[in-house]
PDB file of N, CA and C in Angstrom:
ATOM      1  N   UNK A   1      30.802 -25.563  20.063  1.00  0.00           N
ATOM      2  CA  UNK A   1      29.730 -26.331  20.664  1.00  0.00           C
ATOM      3  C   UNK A   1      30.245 -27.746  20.938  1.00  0.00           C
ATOM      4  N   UNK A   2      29.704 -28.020  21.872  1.00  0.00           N
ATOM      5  CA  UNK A   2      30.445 -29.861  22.210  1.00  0.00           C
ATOM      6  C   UNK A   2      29.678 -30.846  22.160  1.00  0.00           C
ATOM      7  N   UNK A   3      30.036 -31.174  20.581  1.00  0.00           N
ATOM      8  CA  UNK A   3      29.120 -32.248  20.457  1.00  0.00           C
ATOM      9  C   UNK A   3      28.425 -33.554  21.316  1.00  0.00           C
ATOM     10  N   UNK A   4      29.065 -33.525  22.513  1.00  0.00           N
ATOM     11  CA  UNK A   4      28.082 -34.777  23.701  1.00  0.00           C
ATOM     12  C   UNK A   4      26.985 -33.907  24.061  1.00  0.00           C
ATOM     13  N   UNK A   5      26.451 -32.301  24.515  1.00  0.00           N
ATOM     14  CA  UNK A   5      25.578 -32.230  24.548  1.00  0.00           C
ATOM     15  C   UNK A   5      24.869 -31.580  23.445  1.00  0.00           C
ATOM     16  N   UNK A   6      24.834 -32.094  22.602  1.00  0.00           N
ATOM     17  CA  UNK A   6      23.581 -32.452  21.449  1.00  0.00           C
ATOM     18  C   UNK A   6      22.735 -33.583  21.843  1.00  0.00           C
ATOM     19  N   UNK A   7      21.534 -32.924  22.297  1.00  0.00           N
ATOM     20  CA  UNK A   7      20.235 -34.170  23.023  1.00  0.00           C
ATOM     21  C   UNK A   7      19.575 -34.598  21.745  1.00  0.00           C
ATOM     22  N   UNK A   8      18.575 -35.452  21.680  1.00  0.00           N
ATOM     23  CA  UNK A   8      17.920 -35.628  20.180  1.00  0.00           C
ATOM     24  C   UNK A   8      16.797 -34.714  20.681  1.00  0.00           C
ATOM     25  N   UNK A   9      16.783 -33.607  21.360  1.00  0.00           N
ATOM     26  CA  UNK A   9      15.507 -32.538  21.047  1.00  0.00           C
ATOM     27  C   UNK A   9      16.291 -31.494  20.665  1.00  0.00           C
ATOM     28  N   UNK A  10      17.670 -31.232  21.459  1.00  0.00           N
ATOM     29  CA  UNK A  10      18.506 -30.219  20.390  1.00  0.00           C
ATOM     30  C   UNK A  10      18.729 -30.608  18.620  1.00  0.00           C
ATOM     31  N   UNK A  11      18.750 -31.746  18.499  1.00  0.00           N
ATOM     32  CA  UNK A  11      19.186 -32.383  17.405  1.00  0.00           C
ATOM     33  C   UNK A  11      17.809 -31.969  16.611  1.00  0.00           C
ATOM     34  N   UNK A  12      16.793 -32.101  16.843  1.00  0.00           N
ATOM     35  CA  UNK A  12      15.324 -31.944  15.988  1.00  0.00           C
ATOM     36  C   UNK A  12      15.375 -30.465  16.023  1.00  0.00           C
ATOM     37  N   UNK A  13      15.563 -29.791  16.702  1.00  0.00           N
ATOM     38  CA  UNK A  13      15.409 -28.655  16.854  1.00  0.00           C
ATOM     39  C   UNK A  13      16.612 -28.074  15.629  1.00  0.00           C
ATOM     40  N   UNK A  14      17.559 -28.337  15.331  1.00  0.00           N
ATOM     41  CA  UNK A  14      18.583 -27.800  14.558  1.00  0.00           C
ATOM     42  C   UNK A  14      17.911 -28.177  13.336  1.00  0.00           C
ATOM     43  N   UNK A  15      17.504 -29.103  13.496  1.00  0.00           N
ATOM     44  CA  UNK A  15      17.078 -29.652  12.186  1.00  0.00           C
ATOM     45  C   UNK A  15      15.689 -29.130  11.710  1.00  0.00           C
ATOM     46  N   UNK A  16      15.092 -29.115  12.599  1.00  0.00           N
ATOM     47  CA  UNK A  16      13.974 -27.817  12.180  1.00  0.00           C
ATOM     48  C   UNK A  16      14.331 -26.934  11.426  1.00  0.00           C
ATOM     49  N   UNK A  17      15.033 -26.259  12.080  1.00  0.00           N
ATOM     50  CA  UNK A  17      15.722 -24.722  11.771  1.00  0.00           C
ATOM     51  C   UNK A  17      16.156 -24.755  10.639  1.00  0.00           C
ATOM     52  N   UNK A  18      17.303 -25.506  10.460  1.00  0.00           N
ATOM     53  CA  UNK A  18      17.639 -25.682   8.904  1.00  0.00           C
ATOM     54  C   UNK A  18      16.311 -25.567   8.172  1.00  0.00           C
ATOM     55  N   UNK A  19      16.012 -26.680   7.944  1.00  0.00           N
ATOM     56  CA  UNK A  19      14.680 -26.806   6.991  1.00  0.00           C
ATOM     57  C   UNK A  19      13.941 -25.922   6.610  1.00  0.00           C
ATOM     58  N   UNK A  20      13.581 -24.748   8.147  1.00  0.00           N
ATOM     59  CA  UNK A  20      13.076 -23.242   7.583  1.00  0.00           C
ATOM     60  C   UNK A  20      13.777 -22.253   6.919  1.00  0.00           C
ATOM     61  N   UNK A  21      15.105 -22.281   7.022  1.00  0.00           N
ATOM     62  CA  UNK A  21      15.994 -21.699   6.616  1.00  0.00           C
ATOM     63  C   UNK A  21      15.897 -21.850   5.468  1.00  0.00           C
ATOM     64  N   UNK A  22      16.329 -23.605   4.962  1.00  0.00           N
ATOM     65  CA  UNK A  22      16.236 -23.759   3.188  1.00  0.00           C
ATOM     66  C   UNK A  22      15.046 -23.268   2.654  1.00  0.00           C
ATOM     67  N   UNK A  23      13.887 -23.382   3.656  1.00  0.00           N
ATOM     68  CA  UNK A  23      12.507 -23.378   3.127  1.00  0.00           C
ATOM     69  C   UNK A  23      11.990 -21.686   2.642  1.00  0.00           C
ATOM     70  N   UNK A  24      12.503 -21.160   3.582  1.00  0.00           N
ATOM     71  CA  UNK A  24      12.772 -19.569   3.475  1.00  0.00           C
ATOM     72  C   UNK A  24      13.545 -19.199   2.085  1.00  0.00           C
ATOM     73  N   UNK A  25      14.480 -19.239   2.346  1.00  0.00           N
ATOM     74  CA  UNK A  25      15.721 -19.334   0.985  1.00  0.00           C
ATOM     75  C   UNK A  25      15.351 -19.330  -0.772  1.00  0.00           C
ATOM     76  N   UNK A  26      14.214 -20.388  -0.646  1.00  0.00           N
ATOM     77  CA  UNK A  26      14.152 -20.879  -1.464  1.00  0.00           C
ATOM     78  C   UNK A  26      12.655 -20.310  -1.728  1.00  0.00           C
ATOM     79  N   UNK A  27      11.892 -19.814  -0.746  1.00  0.00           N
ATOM     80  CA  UNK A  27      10.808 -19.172  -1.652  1.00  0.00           C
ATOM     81  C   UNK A  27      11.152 -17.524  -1.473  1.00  0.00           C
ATOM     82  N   UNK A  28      12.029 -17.017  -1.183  1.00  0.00           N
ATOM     83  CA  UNK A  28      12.769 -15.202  -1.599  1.00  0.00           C
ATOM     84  C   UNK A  28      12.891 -15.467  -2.650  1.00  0.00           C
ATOM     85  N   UNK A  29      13.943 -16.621  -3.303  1.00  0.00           N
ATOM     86  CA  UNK A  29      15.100 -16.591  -4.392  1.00  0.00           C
ATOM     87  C   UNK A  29      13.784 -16.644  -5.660  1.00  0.00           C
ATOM     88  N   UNK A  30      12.465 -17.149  -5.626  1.00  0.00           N
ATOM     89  CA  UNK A  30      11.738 -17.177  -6.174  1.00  0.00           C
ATOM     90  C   UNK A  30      11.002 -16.075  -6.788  1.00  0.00           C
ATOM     91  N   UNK A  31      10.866 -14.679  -5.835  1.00  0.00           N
ATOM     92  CA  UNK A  31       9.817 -13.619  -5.442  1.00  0.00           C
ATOM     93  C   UNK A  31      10.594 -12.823  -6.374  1.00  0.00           C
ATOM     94  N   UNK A  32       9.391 -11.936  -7.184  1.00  0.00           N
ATOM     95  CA  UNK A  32       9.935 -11.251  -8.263  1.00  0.00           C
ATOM     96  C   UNK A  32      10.476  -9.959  -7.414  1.00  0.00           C
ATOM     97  N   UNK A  33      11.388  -8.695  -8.054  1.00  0.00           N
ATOM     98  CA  UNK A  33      11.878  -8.187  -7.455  1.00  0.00           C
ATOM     99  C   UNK A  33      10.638  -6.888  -7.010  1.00  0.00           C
ATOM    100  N   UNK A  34      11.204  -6.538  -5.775  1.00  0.00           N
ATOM    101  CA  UNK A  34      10.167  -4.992  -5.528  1.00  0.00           C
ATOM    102  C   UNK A  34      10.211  -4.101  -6.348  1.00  0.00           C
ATOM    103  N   UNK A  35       9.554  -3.669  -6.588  1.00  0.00           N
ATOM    104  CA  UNK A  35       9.295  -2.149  -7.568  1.00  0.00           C
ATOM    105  C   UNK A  35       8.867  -1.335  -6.240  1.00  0.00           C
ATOM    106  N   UNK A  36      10.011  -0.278  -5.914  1.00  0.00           N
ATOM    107  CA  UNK A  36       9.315   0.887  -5.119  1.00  0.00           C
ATOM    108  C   UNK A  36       9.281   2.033  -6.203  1.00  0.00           C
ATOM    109  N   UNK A  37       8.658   3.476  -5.924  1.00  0.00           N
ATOM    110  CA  UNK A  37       8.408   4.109  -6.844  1.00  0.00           C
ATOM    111  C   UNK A  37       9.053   4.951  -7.139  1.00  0.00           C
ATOM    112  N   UNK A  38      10.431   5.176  -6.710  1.00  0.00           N
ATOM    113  CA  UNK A  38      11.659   5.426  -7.008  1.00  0.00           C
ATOM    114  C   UNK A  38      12.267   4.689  -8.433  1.00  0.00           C
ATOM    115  N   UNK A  39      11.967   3.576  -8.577  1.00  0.00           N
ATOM    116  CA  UNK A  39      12.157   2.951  -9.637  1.00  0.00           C
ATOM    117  C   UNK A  39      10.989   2.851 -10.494  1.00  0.00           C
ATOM    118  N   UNK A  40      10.248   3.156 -10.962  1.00  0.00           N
ATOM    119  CA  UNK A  40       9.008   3.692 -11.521  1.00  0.00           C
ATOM    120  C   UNK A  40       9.261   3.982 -12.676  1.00  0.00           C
ATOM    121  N   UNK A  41       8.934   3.952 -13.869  1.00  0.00           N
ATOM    122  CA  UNK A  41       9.076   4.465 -15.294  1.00  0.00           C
ATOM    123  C   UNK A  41       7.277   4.065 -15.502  1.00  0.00           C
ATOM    124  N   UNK A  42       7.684   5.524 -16.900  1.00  0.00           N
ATOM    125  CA  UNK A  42       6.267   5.734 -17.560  1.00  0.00           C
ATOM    126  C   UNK A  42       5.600   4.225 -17.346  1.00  0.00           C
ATOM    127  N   UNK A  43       6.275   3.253 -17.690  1.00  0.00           N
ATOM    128  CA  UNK A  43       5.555   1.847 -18.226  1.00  0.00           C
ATOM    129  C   UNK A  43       5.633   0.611 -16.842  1.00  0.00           C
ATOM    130  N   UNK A  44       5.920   1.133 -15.943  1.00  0.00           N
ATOM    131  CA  UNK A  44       5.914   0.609 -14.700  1.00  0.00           C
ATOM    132  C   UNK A  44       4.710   0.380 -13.941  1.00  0.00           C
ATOM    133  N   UNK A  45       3.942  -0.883 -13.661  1.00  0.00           N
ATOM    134  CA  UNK A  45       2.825  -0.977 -13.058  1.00  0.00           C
ATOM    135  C   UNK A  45       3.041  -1.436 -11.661  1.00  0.00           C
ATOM    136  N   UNK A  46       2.815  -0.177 -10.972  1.00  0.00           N
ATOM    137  CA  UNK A  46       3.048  -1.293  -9.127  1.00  0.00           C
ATOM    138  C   UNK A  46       1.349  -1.284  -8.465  1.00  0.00           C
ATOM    139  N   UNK A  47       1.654  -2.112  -7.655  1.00  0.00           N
ATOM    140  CA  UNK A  47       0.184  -2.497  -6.589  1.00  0.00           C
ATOM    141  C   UNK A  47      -0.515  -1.286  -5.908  1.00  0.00           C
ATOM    142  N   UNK A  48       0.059  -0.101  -5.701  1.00  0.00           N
ATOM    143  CA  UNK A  48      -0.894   0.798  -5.342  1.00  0.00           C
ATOM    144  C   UNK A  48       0.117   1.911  -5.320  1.00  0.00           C
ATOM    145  N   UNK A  49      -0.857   3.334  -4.659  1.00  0.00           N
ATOM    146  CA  UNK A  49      -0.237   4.138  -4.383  1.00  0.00           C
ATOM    147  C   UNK A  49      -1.123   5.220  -2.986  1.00  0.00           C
ATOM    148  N   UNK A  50      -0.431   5.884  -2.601  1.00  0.00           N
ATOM    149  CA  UNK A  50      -1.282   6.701  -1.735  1.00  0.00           C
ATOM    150  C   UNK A  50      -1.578   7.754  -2.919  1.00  0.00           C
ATOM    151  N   UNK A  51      -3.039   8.502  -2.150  1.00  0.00           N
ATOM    152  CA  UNK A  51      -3.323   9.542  -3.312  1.00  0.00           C
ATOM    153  C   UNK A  51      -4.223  10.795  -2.468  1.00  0.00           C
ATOM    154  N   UNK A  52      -3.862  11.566  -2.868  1.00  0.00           N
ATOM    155  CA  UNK A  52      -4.300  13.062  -2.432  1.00  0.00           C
ATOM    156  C   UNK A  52      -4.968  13.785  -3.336  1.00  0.00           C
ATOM    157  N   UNK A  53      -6.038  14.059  -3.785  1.00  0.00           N
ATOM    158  CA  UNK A  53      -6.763  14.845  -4.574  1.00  0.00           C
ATOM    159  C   UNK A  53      -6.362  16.566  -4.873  1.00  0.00           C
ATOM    160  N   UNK A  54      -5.618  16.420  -3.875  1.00  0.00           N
ATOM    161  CA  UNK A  54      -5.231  18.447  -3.435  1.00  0.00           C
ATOM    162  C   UNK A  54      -4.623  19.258  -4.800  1.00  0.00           C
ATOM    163  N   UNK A  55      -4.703  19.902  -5.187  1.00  0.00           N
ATOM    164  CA  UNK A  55      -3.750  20.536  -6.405  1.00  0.00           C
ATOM    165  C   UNK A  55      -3.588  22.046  -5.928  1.00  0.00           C
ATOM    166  N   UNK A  56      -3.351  22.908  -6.728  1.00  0.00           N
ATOM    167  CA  UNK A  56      -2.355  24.011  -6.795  1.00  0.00           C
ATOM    168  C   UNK A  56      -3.843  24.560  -6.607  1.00  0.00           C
ATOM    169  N   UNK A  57      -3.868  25.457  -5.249  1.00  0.00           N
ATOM    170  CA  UNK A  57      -5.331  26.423  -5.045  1.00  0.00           C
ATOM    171  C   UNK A  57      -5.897  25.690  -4.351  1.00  0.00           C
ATOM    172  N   UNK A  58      -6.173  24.499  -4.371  1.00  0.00           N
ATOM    173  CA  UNK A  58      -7.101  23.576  -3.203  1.00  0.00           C
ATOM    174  C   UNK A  58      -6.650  24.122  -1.879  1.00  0.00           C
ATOM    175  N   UNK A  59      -7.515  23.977  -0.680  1.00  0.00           N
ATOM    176  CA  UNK A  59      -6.906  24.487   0.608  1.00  0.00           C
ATOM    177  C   UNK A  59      -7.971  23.692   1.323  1.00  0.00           C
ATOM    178  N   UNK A  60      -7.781  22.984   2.198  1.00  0.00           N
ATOM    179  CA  UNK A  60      -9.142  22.190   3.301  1.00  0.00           C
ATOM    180  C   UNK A  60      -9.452  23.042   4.185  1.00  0.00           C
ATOM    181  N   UNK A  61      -8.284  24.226   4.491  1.00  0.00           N
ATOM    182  CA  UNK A  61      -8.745  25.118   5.961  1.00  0.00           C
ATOM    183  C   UNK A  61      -9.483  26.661   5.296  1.00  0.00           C
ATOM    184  N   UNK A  62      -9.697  26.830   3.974  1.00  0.00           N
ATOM    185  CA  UNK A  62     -10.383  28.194   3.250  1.00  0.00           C
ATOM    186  C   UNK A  62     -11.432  27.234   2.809  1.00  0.00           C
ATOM    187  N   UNK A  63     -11.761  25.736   2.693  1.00  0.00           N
ATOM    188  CA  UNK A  63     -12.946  25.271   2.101  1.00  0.00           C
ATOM    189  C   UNK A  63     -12.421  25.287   0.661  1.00  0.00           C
ATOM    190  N   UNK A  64     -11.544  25.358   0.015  1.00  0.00           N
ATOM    191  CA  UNK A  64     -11.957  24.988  -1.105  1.00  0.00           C
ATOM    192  C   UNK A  64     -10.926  23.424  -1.546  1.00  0.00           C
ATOM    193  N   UNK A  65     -12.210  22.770  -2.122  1.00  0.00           N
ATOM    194  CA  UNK A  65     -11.659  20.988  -2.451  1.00  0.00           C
ATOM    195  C   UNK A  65     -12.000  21.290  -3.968  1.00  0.00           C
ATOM    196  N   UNK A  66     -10.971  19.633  -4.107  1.00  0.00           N
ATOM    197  CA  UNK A  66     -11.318  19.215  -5.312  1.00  0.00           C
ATOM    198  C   UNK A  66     -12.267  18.560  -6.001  1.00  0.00           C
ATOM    199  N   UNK A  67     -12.931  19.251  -7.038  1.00  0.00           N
ATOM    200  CA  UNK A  67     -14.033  19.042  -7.426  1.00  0.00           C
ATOM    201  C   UNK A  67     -13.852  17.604  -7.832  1.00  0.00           C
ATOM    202  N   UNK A  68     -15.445  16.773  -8.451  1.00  0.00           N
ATOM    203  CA  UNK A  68     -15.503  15.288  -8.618  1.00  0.00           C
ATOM    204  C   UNK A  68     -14.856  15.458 -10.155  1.00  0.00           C
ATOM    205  N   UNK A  69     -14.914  16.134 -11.311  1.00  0.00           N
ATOM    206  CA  UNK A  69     -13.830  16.193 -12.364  1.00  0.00           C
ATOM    207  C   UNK A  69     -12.547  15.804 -12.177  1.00  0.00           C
ATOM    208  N   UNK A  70     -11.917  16.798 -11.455  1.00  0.00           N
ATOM    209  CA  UNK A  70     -10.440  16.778 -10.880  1.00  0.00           C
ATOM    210  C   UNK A  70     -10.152  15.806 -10.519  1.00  0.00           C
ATOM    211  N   UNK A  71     -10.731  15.310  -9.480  1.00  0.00           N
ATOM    212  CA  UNK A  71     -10.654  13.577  -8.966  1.00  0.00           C
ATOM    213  C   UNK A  71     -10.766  12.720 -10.122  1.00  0.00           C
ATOM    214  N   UNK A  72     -11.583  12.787 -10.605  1.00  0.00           N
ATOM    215  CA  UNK A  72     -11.998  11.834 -12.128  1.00  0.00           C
ATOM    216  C   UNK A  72     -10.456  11.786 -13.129  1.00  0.00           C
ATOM    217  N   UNK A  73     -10.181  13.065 -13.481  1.00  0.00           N
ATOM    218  CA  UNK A  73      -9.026  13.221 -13.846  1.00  0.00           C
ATOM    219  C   UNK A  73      -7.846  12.454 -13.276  1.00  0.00           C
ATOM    220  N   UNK A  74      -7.535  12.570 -12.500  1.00  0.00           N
ATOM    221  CA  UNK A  74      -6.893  12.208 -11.390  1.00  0.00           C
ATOM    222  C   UNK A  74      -6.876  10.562 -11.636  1.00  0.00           C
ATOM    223  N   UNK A  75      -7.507   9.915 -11.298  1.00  0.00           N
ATOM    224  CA  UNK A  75      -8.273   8.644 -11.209  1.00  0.00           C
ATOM    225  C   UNK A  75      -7.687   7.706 -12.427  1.00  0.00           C
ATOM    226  N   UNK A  76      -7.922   8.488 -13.437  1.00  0.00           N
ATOM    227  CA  UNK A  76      -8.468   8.098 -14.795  1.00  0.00           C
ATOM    228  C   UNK A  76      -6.621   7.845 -15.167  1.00  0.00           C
ATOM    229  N   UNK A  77      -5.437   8.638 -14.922  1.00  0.00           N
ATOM    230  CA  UNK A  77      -4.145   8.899 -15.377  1.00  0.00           C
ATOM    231  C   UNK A  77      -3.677   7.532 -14.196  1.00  0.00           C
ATOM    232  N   UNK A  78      -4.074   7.340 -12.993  1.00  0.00           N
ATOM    233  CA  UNK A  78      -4.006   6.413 -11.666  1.00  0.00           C
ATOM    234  C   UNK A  78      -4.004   4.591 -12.559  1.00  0.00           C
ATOM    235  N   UNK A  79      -5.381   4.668 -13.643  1.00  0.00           N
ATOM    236  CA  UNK A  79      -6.163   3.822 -13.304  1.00  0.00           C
ATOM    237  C   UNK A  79      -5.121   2.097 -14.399  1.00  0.00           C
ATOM    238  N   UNK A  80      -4.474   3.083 -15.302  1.00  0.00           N
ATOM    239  CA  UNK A  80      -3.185   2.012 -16.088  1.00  0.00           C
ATOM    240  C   UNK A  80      -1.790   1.703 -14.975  1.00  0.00           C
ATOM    241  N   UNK A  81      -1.609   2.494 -14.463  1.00  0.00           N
ATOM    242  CA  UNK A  81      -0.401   2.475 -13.210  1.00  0.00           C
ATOM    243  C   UNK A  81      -0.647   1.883 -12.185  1.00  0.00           C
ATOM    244  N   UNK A  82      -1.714   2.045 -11.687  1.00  0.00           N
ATOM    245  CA  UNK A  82      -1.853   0.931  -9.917  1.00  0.00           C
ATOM    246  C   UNK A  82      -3.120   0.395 -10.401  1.00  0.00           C
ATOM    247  N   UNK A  83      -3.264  -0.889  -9.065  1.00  0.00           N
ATOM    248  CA  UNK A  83      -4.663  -1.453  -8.913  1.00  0.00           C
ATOM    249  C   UNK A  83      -5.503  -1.008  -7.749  1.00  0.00           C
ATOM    250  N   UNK A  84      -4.599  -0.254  -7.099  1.00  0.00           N
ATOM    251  CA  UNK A  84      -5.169   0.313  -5.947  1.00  0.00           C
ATOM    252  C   UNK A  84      -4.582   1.202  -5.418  1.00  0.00           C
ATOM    253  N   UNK A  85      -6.014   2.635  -4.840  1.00  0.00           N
ATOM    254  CA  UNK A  85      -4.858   3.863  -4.329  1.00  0.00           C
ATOM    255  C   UNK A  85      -5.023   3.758  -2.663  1.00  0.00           C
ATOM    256  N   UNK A  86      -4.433   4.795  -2.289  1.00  0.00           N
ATOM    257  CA  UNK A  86      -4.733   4.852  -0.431  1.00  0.00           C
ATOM    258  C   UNK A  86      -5.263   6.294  -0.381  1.00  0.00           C
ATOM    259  N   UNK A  87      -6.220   6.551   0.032  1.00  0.00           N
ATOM    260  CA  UNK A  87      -6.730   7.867   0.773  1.00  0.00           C
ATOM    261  C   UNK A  87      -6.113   7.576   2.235  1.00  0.00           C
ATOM    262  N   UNK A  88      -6.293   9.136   2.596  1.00  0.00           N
ATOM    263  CA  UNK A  88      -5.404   8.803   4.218  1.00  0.00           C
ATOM    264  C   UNK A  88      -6.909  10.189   5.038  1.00  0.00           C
ATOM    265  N   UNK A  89      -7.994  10.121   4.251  1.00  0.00           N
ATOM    266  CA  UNK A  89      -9.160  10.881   4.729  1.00  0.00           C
ATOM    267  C   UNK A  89     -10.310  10.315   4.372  1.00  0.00           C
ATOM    268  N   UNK A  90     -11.640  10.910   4.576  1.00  0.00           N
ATOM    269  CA  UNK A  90     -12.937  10.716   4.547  1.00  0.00           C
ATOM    270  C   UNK A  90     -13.911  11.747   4.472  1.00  0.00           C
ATOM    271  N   UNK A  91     -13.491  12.819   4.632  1.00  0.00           N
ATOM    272  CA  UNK A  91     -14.420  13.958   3.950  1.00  0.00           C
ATOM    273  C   UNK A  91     -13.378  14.727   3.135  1.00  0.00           C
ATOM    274  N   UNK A  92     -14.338  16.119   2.881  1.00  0.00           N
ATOM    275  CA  UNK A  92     -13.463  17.373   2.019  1.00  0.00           C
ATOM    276  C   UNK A  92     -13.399  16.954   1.092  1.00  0.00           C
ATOM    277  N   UNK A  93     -14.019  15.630  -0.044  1.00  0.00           N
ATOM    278  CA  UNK A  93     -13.926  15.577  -1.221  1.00  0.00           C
ATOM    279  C   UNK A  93     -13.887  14.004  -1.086  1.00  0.00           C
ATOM    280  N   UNK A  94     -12.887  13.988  -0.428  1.00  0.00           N
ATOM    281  CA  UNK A  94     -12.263  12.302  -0.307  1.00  0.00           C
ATOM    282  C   UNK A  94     -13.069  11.409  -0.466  1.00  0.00           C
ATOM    283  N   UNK A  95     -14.239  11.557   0.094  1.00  0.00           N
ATOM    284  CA  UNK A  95     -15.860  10.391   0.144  1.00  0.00           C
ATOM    285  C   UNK A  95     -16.312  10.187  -1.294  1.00  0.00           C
ATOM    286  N   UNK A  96     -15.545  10.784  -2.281  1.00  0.00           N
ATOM    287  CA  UNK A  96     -16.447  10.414  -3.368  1.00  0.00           C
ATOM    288  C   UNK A  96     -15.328   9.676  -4.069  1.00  0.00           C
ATOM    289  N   UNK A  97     -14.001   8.932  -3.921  1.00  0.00           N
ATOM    290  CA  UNK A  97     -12.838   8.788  -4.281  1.00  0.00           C
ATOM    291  C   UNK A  97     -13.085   7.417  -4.999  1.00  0.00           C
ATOM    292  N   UNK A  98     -14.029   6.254  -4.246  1.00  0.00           N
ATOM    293  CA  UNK A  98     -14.105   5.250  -3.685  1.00  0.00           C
ATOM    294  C   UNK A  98     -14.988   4.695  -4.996  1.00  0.00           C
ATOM    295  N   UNK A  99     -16.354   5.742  -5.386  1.00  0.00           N
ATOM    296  CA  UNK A  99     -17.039   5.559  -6.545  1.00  0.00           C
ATOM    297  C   UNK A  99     -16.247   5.984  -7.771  1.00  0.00           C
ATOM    298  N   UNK A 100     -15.604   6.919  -7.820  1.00  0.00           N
ATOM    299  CA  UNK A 100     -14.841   7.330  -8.830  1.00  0.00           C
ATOM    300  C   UNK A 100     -13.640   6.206  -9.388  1.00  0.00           C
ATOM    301  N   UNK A 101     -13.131   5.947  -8.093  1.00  0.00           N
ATOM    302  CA  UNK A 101     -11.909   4.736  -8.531  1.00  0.00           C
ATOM    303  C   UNK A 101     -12.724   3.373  -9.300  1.00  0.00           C
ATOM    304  N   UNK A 102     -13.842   3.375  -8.712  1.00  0.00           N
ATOM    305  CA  UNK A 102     -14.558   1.745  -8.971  1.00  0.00           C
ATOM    306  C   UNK A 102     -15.186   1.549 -10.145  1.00  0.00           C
ATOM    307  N   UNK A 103     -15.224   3.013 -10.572  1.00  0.00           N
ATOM    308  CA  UNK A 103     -15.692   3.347 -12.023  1.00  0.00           C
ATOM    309  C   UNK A 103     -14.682   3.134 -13.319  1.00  0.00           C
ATOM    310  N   UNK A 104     -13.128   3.431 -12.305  1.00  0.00           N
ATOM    311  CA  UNK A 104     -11.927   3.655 -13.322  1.00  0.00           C
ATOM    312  C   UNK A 104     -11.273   1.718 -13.160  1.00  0.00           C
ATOM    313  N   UNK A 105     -12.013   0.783 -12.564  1.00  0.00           N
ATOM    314  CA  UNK A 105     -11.765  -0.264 -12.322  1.00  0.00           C
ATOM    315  C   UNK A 105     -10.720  -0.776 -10.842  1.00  0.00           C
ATOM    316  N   UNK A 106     -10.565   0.254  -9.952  1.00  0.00           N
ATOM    317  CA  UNK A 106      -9.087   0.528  -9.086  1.00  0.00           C
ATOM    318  C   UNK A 106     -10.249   0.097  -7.755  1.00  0.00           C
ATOM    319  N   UNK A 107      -9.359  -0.345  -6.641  1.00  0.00           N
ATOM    320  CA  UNK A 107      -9.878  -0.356  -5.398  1.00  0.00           C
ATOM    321  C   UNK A 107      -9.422   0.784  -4.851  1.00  0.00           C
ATOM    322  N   UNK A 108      -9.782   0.764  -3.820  1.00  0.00           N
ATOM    323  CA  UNK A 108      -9.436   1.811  -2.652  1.00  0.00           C
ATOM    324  C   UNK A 108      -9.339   1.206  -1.407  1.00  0.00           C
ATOM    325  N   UNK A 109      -8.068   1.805  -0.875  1.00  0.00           N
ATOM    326  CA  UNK A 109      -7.479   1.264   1.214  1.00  0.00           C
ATOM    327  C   UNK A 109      -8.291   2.748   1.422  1.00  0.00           C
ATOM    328  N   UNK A 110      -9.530   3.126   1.715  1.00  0.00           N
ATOM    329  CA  UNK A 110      -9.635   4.525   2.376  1.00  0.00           C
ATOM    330  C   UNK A 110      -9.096   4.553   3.886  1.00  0.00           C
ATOM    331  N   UNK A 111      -8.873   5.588   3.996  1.00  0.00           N
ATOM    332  CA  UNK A 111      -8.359   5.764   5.674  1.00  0.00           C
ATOM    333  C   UNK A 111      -9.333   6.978   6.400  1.00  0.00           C
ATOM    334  N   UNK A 112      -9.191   6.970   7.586  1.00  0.00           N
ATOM    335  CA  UNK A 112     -10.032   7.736   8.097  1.00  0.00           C
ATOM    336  C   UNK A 112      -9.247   8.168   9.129  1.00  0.00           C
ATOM    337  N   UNK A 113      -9.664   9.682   9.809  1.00  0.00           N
ATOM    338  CA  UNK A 113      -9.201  10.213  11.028  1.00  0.00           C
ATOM    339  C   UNK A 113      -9.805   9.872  12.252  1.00  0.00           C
ATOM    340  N   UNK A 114      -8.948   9.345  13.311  1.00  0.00           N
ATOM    341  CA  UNK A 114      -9.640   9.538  14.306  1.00  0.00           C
ATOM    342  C   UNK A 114      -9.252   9.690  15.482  1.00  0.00           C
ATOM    343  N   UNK A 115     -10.106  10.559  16.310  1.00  0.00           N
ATOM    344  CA  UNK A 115      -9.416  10.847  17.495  1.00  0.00           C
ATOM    345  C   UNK A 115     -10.690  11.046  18.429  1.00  0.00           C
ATOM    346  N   UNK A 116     -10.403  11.113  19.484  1.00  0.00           N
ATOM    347  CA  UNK A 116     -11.440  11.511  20.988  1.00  0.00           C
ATOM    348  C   UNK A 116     -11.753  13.005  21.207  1.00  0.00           C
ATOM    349  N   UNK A 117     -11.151  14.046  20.472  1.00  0.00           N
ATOM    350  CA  UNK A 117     -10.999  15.344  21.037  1.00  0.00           C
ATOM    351  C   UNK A 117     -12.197  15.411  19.780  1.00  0.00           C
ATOM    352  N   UNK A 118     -13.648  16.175  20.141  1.00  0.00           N
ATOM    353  CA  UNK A 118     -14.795  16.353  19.348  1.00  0.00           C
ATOM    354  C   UNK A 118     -14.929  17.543  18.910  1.00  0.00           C
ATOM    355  N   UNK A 119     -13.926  18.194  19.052  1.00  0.00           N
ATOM    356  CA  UNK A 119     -13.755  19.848  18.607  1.00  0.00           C
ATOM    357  C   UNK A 119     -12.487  19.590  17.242  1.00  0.00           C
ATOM    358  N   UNK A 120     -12.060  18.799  16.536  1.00  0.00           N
ATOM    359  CA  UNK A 120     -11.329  18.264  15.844  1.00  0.00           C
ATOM    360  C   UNK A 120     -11.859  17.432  15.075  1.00  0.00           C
TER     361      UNK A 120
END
């Protein structure tokens, strides 16, 4: 670079940059490390998880869901490990997830389906 054209708006401008740079730098070097759930142990508490009610025999396309027990169950093993789960539905059981979690102290991200095709 040749230093004669360095203008003093290039010059502020570098100097900006730096500053975000250190400023950046310096609040990562701060941030505790990620816990993904790959790294997970019994005694590991992370911020949420996605969650599926489904178990061994459940089927959404024969009608049969998981009862509000099962969920409860479910919930209850959830409720020392995360502060919050993700549903990625809104019926077939899922609608009652929301009271059950709030009972076990946990929020809920519910998700919902949606699409334009009304036969779906």
């Amino acid at each position: 670079m040749n230093i004669s054209k360095l203008t003093p708006s290039r010059l502020t401008f570098l100097g900006a940059l730096t500053v975000a740079a250190a400023l950046h730098a310096l609040v990562w070097s701060h941030m505790p490390p990620v816990r993904t759930p790959q790294q997970a142990t019994p005694l590991t508490h992370l911020h949420g998880a996605s969650y599926s009610p489904f178990r061994l025999g459940h089927n959404p396309v024969t009608g049969v869901y998981p009862t509000a027990e099962e969920i409860d169950q479910d919930v209850a093993l959830l409720k020392d490990r995360v502060d919050v789960v993700r549903t990625y539905g809104s019926a077939g059981g899922l609608e009652i997830v929301p009271a059950i979690a709030r009972h076990h102290g946990l929020k809920v991200n519910a998700g919902a389906w949606l699409n334009t095709d009304p036969q779906t």
